[in-house]
PDB file of N, CA and C in Angstrom:
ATOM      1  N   UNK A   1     107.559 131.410  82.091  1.00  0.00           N
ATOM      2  CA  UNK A   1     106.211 131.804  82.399  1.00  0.00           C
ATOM      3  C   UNK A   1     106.053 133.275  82.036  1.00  0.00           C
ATOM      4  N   UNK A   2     105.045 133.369  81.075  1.00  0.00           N
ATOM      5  CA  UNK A   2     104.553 134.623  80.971  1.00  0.00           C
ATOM      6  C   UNK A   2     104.958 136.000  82.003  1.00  0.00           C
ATOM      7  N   UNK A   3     104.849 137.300  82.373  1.00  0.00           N
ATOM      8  CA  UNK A   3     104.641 137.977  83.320  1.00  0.00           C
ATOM      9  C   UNK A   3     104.167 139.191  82.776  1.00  0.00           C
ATOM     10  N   UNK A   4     103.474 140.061  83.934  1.00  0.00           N
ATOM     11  CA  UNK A   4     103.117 140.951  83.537  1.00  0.00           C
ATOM     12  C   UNK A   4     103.151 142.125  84.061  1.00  0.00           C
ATOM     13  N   UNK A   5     103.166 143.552  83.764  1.00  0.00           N
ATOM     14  CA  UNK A   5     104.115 144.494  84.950  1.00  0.00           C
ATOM     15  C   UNK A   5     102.829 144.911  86.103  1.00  0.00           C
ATOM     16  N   UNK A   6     103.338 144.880  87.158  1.00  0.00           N
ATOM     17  CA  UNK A   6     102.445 145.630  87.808  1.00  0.00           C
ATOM     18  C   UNK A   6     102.569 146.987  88.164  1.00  0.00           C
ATOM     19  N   UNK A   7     101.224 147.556  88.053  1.00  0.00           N
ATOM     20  CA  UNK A   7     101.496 149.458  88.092  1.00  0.00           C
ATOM     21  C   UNK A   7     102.061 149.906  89.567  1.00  0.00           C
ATOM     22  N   UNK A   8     102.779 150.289  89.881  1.00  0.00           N
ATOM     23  CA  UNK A   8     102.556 151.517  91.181  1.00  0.00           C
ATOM     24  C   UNK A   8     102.852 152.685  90.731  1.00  0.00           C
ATOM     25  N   UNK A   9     102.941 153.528  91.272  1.00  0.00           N
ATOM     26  CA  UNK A   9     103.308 155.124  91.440  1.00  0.00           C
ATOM     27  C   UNK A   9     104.074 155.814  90.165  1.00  0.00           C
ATOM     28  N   UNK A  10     104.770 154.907  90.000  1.00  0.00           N
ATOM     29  CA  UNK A  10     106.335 155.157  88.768  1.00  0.00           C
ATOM     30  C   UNK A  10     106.733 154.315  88.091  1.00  0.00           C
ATOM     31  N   UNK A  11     107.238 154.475  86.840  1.00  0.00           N
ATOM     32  CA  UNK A  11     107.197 153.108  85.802  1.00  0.00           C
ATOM     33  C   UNK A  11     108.374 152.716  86.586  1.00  0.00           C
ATOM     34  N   UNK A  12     109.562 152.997  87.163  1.00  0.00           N
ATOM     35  CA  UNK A  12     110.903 152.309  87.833  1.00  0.00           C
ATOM     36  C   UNK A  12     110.389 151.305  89.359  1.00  0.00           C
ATOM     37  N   UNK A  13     109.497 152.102  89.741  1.00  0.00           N
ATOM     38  CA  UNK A  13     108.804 150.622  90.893  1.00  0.00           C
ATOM     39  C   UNK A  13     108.222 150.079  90.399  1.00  0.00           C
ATOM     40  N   UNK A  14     108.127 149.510  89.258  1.00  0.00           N
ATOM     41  CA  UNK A  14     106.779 148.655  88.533  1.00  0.00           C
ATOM     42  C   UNK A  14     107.544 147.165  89.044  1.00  0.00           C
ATOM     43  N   UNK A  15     106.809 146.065  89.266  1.00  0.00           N
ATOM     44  CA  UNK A  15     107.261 144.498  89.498  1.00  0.00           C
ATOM     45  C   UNK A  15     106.688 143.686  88.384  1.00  0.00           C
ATOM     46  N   UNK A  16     107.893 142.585  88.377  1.00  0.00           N
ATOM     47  CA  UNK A  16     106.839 141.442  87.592  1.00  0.00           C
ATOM     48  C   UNK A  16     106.341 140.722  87.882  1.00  0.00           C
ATOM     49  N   UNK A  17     105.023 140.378  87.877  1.00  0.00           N
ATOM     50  CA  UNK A  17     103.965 139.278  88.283  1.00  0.00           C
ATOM     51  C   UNK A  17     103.658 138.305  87.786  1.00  0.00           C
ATOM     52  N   UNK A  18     103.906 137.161  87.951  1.00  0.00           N
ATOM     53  CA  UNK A  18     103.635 136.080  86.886  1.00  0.00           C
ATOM     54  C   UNK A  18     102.047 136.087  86.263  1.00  0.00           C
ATOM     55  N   UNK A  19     101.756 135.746  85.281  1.00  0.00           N
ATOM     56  CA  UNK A  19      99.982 135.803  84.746  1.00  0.00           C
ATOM     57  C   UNK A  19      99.797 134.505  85.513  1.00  0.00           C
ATOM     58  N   UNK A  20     100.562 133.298  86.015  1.00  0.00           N
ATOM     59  CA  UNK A  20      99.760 132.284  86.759  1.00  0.00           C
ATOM     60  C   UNK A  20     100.068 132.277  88.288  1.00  0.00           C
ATOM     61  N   UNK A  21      99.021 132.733  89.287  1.00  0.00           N
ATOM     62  CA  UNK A  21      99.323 132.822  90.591  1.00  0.00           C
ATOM     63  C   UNK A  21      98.880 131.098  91.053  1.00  0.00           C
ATOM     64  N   UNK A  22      98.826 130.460  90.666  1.00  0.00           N
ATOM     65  CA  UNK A  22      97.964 129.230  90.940  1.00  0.00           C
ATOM     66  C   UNK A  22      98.998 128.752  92.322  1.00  0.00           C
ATOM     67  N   UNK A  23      98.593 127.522  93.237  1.00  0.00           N
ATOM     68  CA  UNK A  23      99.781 127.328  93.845  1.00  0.00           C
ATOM     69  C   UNK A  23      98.991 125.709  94.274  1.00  0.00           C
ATOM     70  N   UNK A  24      99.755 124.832  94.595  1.00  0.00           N
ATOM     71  CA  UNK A  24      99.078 123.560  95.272  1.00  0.00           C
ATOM     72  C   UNK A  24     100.034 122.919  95.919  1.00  0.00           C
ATOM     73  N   UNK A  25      99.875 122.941  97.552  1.00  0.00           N
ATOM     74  CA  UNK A  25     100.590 122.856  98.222  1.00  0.00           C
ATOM     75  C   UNK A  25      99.444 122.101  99.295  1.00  0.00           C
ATOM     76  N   UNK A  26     100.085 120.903  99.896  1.00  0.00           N
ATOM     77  CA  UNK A  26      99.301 120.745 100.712  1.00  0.00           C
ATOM     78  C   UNK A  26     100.434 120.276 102.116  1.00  0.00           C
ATOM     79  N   UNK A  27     100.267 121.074 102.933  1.00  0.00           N
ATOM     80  CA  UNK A  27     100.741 120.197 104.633  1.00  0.00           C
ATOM     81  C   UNK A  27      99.711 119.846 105.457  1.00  0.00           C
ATOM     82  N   UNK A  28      99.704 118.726 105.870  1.00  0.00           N
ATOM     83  CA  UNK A  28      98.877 117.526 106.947  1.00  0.00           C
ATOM     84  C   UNK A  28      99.701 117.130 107.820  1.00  0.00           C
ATOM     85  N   UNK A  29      99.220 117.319 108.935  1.00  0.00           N
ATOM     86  CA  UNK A  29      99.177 116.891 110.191  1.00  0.00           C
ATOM     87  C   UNK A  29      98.189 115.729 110.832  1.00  0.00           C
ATOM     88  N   UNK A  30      98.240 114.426 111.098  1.00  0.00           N
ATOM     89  CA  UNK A  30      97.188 113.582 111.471  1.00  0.00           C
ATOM     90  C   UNK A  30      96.960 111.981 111.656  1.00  0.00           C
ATOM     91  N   UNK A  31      96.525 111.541 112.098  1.00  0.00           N
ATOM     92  CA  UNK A  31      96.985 110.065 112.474  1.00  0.00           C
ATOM     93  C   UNK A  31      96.713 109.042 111.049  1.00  0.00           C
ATOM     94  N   UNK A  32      97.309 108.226 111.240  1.00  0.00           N
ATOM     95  CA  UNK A  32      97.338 107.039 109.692  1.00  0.00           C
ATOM     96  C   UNK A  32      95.773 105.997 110.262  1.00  0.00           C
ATOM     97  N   UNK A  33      94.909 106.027 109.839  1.00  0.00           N
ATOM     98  CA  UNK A  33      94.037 104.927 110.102  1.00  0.00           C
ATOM     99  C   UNK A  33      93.718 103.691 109.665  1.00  0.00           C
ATOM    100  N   UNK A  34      95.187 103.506 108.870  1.00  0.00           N
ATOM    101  CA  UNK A  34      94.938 101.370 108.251  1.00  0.00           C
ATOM    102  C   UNK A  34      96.602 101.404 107.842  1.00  0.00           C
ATOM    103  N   UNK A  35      96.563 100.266 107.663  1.00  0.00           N
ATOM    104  CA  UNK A  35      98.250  99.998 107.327  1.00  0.00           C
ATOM    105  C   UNK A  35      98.328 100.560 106.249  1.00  0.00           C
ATOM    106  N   UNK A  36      99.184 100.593 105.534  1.00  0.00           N
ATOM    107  CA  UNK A  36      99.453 101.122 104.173  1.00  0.00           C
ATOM    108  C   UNK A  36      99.478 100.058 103.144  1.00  0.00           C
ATOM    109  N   UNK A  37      99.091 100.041 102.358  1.00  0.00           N
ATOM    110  CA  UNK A  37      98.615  98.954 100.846  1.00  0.00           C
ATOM    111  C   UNK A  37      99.680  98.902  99.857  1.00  0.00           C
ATOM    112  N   UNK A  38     100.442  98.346  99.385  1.00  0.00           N
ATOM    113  CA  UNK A  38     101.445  98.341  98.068  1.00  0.00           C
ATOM    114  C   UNK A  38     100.665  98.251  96.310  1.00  0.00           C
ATOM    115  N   UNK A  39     100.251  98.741  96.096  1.00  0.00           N
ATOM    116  CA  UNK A  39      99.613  98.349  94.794  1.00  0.00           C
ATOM    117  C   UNK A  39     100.712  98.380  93.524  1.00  0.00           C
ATOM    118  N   UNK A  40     100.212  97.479  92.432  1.00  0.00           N
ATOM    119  CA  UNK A  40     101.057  97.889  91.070  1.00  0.00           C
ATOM    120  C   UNK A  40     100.092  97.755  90.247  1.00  0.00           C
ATOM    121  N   UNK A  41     100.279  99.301  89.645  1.00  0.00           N
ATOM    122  CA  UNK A  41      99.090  99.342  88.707  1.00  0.00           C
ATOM    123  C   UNK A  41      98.975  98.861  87.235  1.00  0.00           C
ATOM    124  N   UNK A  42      98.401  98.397  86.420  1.00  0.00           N
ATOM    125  CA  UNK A  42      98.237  97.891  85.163  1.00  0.00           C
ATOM    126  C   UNK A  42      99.421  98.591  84.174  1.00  0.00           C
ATOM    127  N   UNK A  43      99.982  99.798  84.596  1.00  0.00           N
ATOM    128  CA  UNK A  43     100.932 100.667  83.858  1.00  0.00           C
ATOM    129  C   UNK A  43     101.986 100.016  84.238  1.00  0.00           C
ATOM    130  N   UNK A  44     102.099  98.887  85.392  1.00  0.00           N
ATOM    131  CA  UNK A  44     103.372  98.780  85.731  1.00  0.00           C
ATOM    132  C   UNK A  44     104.394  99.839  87.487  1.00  0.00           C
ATOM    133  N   UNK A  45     103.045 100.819  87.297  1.00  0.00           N
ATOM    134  CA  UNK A  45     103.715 101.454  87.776  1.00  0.00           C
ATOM    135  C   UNK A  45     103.659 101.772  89.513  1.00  0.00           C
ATOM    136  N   UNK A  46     104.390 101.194  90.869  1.00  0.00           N
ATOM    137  CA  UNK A  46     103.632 101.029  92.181  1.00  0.00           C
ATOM    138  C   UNK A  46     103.436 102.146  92.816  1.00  0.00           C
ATOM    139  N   UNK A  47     102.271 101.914  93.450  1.00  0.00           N
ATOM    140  CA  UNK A  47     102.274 103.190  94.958  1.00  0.00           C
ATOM    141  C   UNK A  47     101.978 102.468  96.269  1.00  0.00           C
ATOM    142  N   UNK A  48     101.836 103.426  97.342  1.00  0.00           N
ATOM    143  CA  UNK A  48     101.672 102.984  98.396  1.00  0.00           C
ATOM    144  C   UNK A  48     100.108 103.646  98.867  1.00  0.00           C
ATOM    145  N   UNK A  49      99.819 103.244  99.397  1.00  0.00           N
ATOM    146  CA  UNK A  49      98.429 104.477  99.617  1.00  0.00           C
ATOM    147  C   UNK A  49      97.823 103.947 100.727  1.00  0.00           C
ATOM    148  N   UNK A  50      97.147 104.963 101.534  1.00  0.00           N
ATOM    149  CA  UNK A  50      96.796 104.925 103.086  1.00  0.00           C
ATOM    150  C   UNK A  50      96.144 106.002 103.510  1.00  0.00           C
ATOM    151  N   UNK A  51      95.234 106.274 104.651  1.00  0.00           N
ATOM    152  CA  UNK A  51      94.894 107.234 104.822  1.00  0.00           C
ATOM    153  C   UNK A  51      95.346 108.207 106.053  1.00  0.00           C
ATOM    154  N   UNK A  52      94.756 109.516 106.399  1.00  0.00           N
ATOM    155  CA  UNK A  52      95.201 109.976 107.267  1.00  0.00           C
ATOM    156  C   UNK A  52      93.309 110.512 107.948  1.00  0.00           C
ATOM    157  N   UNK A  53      93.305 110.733 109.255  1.00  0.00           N
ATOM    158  CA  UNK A  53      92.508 111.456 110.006  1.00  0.00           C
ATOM    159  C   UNK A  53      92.787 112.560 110.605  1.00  0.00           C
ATOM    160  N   UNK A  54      92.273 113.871 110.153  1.00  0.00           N
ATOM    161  CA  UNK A  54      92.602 114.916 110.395  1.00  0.00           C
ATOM    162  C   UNK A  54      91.378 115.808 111.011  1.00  0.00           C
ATOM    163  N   UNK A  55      91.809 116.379 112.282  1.00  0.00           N
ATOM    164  CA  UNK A  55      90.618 117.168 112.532  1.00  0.00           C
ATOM    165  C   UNK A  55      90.179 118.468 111.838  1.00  0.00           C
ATOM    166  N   UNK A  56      88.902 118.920 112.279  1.00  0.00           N
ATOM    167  CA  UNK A  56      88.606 120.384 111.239  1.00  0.00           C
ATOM    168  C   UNK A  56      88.885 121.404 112.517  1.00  0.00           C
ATOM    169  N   UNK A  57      89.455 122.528 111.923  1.00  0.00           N
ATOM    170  CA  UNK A  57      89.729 123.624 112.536  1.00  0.00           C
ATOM    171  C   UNK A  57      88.116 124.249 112.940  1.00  0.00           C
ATOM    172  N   UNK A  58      87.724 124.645 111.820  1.00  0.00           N
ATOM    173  CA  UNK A  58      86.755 125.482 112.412  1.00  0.00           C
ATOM    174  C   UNK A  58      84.653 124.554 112.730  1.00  0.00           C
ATOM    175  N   UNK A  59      85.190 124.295 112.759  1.00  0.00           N
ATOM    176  CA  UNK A  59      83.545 122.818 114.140  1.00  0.00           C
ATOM    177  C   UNK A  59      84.263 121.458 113.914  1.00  0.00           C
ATOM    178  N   UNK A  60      83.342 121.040 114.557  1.00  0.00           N
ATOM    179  CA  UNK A  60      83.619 119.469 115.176  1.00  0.00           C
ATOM    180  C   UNK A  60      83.603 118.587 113.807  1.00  0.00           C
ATOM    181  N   UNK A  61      84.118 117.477 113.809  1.00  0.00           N
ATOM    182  CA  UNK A  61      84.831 116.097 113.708  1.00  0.00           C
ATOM    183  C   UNK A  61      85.754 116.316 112.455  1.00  0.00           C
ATOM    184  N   UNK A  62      85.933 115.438 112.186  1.00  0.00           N
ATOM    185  CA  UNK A  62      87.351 114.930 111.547  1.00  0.00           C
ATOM    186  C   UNK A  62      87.401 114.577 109.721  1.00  0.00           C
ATOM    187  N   UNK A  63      88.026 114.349 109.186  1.00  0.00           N
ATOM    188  CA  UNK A  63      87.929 113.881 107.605  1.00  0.00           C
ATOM    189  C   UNK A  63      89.141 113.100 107.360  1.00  0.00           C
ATOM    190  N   UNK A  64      88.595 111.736 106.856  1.00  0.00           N
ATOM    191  CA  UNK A  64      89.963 111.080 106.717  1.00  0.00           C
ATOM    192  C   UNK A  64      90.329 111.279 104.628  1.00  0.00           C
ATOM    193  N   UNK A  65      91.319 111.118 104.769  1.00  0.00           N
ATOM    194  CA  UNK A  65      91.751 111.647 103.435  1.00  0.00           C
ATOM    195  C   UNK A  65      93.089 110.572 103.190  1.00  0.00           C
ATOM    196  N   UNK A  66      92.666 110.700 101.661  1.00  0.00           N
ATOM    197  CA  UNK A  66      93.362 109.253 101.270  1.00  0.00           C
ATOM    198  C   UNK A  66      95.073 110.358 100.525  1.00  0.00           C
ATOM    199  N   UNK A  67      95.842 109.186 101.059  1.00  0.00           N
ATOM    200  CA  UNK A  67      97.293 109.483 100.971  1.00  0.00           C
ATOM    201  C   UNK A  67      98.115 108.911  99.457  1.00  0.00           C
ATOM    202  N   UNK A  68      98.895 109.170  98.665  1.00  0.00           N
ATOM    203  CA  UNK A  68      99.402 108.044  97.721  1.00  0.00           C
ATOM    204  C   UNK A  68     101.013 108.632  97.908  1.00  0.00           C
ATOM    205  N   UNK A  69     101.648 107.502  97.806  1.00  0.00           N
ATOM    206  CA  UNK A  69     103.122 107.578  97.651  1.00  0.00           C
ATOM    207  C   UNK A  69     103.644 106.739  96.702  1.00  0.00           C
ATOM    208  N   UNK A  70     104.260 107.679  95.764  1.00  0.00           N
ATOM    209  CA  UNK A  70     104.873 107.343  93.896  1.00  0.00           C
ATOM    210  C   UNK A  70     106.300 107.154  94.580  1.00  0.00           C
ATOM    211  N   UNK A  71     106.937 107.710  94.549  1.00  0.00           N
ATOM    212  CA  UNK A  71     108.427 107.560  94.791  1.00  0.00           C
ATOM    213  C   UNK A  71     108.942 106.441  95.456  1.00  0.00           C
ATOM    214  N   UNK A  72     110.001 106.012  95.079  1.00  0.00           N
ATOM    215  CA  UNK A  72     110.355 105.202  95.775  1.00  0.00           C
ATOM    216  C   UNK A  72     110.892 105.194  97.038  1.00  0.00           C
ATOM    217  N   UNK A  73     111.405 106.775  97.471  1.00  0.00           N
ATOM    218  CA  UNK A  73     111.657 107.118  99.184  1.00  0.00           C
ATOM    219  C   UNK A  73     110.143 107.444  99.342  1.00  0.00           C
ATOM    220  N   UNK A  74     109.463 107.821  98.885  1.00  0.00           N
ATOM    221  CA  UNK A  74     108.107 108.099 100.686  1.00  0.00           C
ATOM    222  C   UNK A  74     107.287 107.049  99.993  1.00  0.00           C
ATOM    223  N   UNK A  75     107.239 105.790  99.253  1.00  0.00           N
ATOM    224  CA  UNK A  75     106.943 104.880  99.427  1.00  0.00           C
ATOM    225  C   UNK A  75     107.495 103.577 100.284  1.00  0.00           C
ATOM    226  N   UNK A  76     108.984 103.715 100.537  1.00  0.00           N
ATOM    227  CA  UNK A  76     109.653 103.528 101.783  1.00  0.00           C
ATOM    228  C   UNK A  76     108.964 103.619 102.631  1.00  0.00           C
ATOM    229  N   UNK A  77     108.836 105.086 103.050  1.00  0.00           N
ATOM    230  CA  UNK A  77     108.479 105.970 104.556  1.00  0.00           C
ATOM    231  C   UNK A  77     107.285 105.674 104.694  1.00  0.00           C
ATOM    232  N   UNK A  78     106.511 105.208 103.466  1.00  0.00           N
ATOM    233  CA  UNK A  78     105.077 105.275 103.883  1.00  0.00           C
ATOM    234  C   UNK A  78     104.703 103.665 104.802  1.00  0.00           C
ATOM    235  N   UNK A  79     105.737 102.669 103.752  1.00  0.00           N
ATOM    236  CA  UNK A  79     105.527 100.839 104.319  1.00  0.00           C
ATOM    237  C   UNK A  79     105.708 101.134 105.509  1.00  0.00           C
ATOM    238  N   UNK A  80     106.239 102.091 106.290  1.00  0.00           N
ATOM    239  CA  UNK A  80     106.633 101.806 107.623  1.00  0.00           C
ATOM    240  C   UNK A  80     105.321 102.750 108.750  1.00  0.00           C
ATOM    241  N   UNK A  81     104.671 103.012 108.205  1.00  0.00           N
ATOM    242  CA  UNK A  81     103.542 103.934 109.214  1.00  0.00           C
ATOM    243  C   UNK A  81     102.860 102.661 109.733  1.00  0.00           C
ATOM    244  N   UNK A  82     102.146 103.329 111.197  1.00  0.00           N
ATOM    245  CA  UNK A  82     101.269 101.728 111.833  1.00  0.00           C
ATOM    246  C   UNK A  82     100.391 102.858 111.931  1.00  0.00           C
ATOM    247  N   UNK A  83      98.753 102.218 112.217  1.00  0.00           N
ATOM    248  CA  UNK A  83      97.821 103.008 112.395  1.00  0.00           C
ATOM    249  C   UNK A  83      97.873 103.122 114.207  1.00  0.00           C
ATOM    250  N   UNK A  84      97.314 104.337 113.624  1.00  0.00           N
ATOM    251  CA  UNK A  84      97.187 105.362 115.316  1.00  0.00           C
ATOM    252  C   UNK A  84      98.741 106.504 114.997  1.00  0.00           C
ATOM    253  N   UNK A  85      99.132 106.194 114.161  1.00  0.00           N
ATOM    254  CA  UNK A  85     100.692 106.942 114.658  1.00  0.00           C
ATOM    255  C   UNK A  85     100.479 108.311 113.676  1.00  0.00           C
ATOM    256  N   UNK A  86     101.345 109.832 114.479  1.00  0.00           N
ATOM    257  CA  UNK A  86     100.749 110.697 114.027  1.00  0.00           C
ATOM    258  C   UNK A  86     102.164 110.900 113.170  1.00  0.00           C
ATOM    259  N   UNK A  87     101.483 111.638 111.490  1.00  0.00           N
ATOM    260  CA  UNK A  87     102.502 111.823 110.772  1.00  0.00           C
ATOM    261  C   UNK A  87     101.708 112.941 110.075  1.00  0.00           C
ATOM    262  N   UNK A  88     102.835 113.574 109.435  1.00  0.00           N
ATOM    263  CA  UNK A  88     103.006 115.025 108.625  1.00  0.00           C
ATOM    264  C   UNK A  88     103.122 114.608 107.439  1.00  0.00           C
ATOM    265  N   UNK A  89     102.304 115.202 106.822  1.00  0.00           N
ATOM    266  CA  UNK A  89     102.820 115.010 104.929  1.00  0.00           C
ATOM    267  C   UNK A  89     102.707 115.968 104.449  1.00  0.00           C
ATOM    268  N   UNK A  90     103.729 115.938 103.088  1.00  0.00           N
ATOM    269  CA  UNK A  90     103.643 117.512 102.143  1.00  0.00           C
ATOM    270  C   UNK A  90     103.413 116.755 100.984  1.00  0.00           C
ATOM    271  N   UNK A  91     102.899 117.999 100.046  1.00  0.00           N
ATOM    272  CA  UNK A  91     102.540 117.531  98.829  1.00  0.00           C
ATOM    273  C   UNK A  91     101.230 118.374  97.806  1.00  0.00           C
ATOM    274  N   UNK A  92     100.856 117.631  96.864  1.00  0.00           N
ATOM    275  CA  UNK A  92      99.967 118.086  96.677  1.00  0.00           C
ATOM    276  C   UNK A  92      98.753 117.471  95.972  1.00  0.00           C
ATOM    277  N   UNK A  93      97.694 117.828  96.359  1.00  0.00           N
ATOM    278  CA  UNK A  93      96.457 117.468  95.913  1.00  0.00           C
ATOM    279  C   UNK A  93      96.086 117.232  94.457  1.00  0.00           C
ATOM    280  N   UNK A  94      96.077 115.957  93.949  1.00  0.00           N
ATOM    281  CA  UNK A  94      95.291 115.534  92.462  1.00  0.00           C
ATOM    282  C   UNK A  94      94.218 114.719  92.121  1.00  0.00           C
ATOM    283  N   UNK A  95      93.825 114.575  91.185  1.00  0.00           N
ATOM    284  CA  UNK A  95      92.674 113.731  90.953  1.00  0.00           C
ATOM    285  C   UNK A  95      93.200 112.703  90.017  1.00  0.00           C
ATOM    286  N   UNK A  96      92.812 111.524  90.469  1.00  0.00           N
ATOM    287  CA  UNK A  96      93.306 109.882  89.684  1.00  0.00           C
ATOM    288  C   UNK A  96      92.119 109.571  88.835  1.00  0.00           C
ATOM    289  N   UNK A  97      92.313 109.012  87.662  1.00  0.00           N
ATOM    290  CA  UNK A  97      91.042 108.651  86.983  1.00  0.00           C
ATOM    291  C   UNK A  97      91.201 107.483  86.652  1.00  0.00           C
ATOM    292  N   UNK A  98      90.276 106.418  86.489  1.00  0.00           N
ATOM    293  CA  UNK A  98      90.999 105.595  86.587  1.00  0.00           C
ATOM    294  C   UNK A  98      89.299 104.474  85.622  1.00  0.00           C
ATOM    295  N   UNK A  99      89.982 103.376  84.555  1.00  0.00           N
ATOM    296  CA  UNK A  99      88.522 102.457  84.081  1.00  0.00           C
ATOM    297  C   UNK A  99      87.804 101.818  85.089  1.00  0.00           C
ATOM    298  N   UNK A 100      86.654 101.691  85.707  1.00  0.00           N
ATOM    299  CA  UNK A 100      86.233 100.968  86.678  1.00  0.00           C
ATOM    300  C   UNK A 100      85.207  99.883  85.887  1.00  0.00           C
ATOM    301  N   UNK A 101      84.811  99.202  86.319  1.00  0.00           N
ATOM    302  CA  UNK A 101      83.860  98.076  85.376  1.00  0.00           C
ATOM    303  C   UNK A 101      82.106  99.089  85.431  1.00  0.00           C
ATOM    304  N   UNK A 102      82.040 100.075  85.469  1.00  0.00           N
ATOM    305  CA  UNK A 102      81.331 100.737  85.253  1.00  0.00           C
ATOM    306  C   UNK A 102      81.326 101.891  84.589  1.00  0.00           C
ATOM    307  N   UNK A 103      82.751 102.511  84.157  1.00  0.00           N
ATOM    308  CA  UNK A 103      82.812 103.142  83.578  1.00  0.00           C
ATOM    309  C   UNK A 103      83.788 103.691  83.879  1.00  0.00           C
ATOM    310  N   UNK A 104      84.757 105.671  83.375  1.00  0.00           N
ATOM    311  CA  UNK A 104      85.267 106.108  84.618  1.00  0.00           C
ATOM    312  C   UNK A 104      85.253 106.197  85.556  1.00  0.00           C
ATOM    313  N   UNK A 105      86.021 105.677  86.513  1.00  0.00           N
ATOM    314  CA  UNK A 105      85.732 106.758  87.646  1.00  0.00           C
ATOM    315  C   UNK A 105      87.053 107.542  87.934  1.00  0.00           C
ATOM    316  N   UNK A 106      87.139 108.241  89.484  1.00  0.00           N
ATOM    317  CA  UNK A 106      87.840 109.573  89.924  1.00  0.00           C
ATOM    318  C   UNK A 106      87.710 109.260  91.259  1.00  0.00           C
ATOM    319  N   UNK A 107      89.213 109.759  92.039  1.00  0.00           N
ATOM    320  CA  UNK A 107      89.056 110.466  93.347  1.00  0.00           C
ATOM    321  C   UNK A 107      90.330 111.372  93.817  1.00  0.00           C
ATOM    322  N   UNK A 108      89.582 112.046  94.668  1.00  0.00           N
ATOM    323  CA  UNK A 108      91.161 113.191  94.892  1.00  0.00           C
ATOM    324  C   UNK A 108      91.793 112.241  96.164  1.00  0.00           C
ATOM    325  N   UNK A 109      93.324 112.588  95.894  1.00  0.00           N
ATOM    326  CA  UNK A 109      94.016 111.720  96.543  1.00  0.00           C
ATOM    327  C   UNK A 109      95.385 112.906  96.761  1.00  0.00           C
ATOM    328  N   UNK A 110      95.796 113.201  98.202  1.00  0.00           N
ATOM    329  CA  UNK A 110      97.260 114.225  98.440  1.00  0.00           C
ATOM    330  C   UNK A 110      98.497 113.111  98.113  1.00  0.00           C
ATOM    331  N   UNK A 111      99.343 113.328  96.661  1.00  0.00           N
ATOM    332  CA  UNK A 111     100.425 112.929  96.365  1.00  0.00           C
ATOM    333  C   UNK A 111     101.496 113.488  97.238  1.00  0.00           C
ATOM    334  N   UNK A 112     101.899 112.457  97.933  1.00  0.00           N
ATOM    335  CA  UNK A 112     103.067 113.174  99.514  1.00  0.00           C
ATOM    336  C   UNK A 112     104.412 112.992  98.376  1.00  0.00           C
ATOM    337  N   UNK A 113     105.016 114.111  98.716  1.00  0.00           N
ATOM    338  CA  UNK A 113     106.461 114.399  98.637  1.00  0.00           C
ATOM    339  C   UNK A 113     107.485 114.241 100.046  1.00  0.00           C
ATOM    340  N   UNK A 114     106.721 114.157 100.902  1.00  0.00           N
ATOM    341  CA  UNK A 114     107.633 114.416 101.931  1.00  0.00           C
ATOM    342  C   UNK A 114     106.804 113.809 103.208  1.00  0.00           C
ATOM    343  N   UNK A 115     107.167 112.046 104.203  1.00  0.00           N
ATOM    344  CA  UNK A 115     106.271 111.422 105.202  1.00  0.00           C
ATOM    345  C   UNK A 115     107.477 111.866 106.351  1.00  0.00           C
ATOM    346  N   UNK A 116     106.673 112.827 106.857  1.00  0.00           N
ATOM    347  CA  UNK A 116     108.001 112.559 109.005  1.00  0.00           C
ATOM    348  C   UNK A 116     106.528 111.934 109.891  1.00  0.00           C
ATOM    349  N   UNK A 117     107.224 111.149 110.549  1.00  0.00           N
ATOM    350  CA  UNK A 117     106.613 110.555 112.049  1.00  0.00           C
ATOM    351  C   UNK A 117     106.760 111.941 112.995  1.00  0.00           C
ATOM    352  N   UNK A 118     105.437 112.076 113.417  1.00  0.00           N
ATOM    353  CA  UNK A 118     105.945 112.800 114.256  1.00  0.00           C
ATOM    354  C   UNK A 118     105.326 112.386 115.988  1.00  0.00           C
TER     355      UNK A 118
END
């Protein structure tokens, strides 16, 4: 990755900064609200996918947000969630595109790297 120096005071304290600060990281905290689904997609290729309910920090109610698990361990971890039960996921946030009989469509979906029960 590229970098680039950053100035301070003296060229000997100068640091390197990467030119891409980007970062996508997502941790969730929140209950599972349906069993989890096994799909195999036309590529051949399976996930697991399910959602989570998470409250909002700053005002009232909640957003449920759809989960997918590629791997074959947190597609494991995921067959085993029951709804109501509270679990943690890491990962990060992408968008699926996908032919629909109408045309494209899209939705953002948090790709978990990592399901704990908690």
């Amino acid at each position: 990755m590229p970098v680039k120096q950053a100035s301070t005071r003296s060229p000997k304290d100068s640091v390197e900064l990467p030119d891409d600060y980007s970062k996508n990281c997502v941790q969730l905290c929140g209950k599972v609200s349906g069993a989890p689904a096994e799909k195999e997609l036309p590529s051949g290729d399976k996930v697991v996918e399910f959602r989570i309910v998470v409250g909002r920090a700053s005002r009232e109610g909640v957003d449920t947000l759809d989960i997918a698990a590629w791997s074959s361990k947190t597609r494991r971890s995921a067959l085993t969630l029951k709804p109501g039960q509270w679990v943690e996921i890491e990962g990060q946030i992408h968008r699926r595109f996908w032919q629909a009989p109408n045309g494209l469509a899209s939705r953002w979906q948090v790709e978990s790297e990592i399901i704990t029960k908690i």
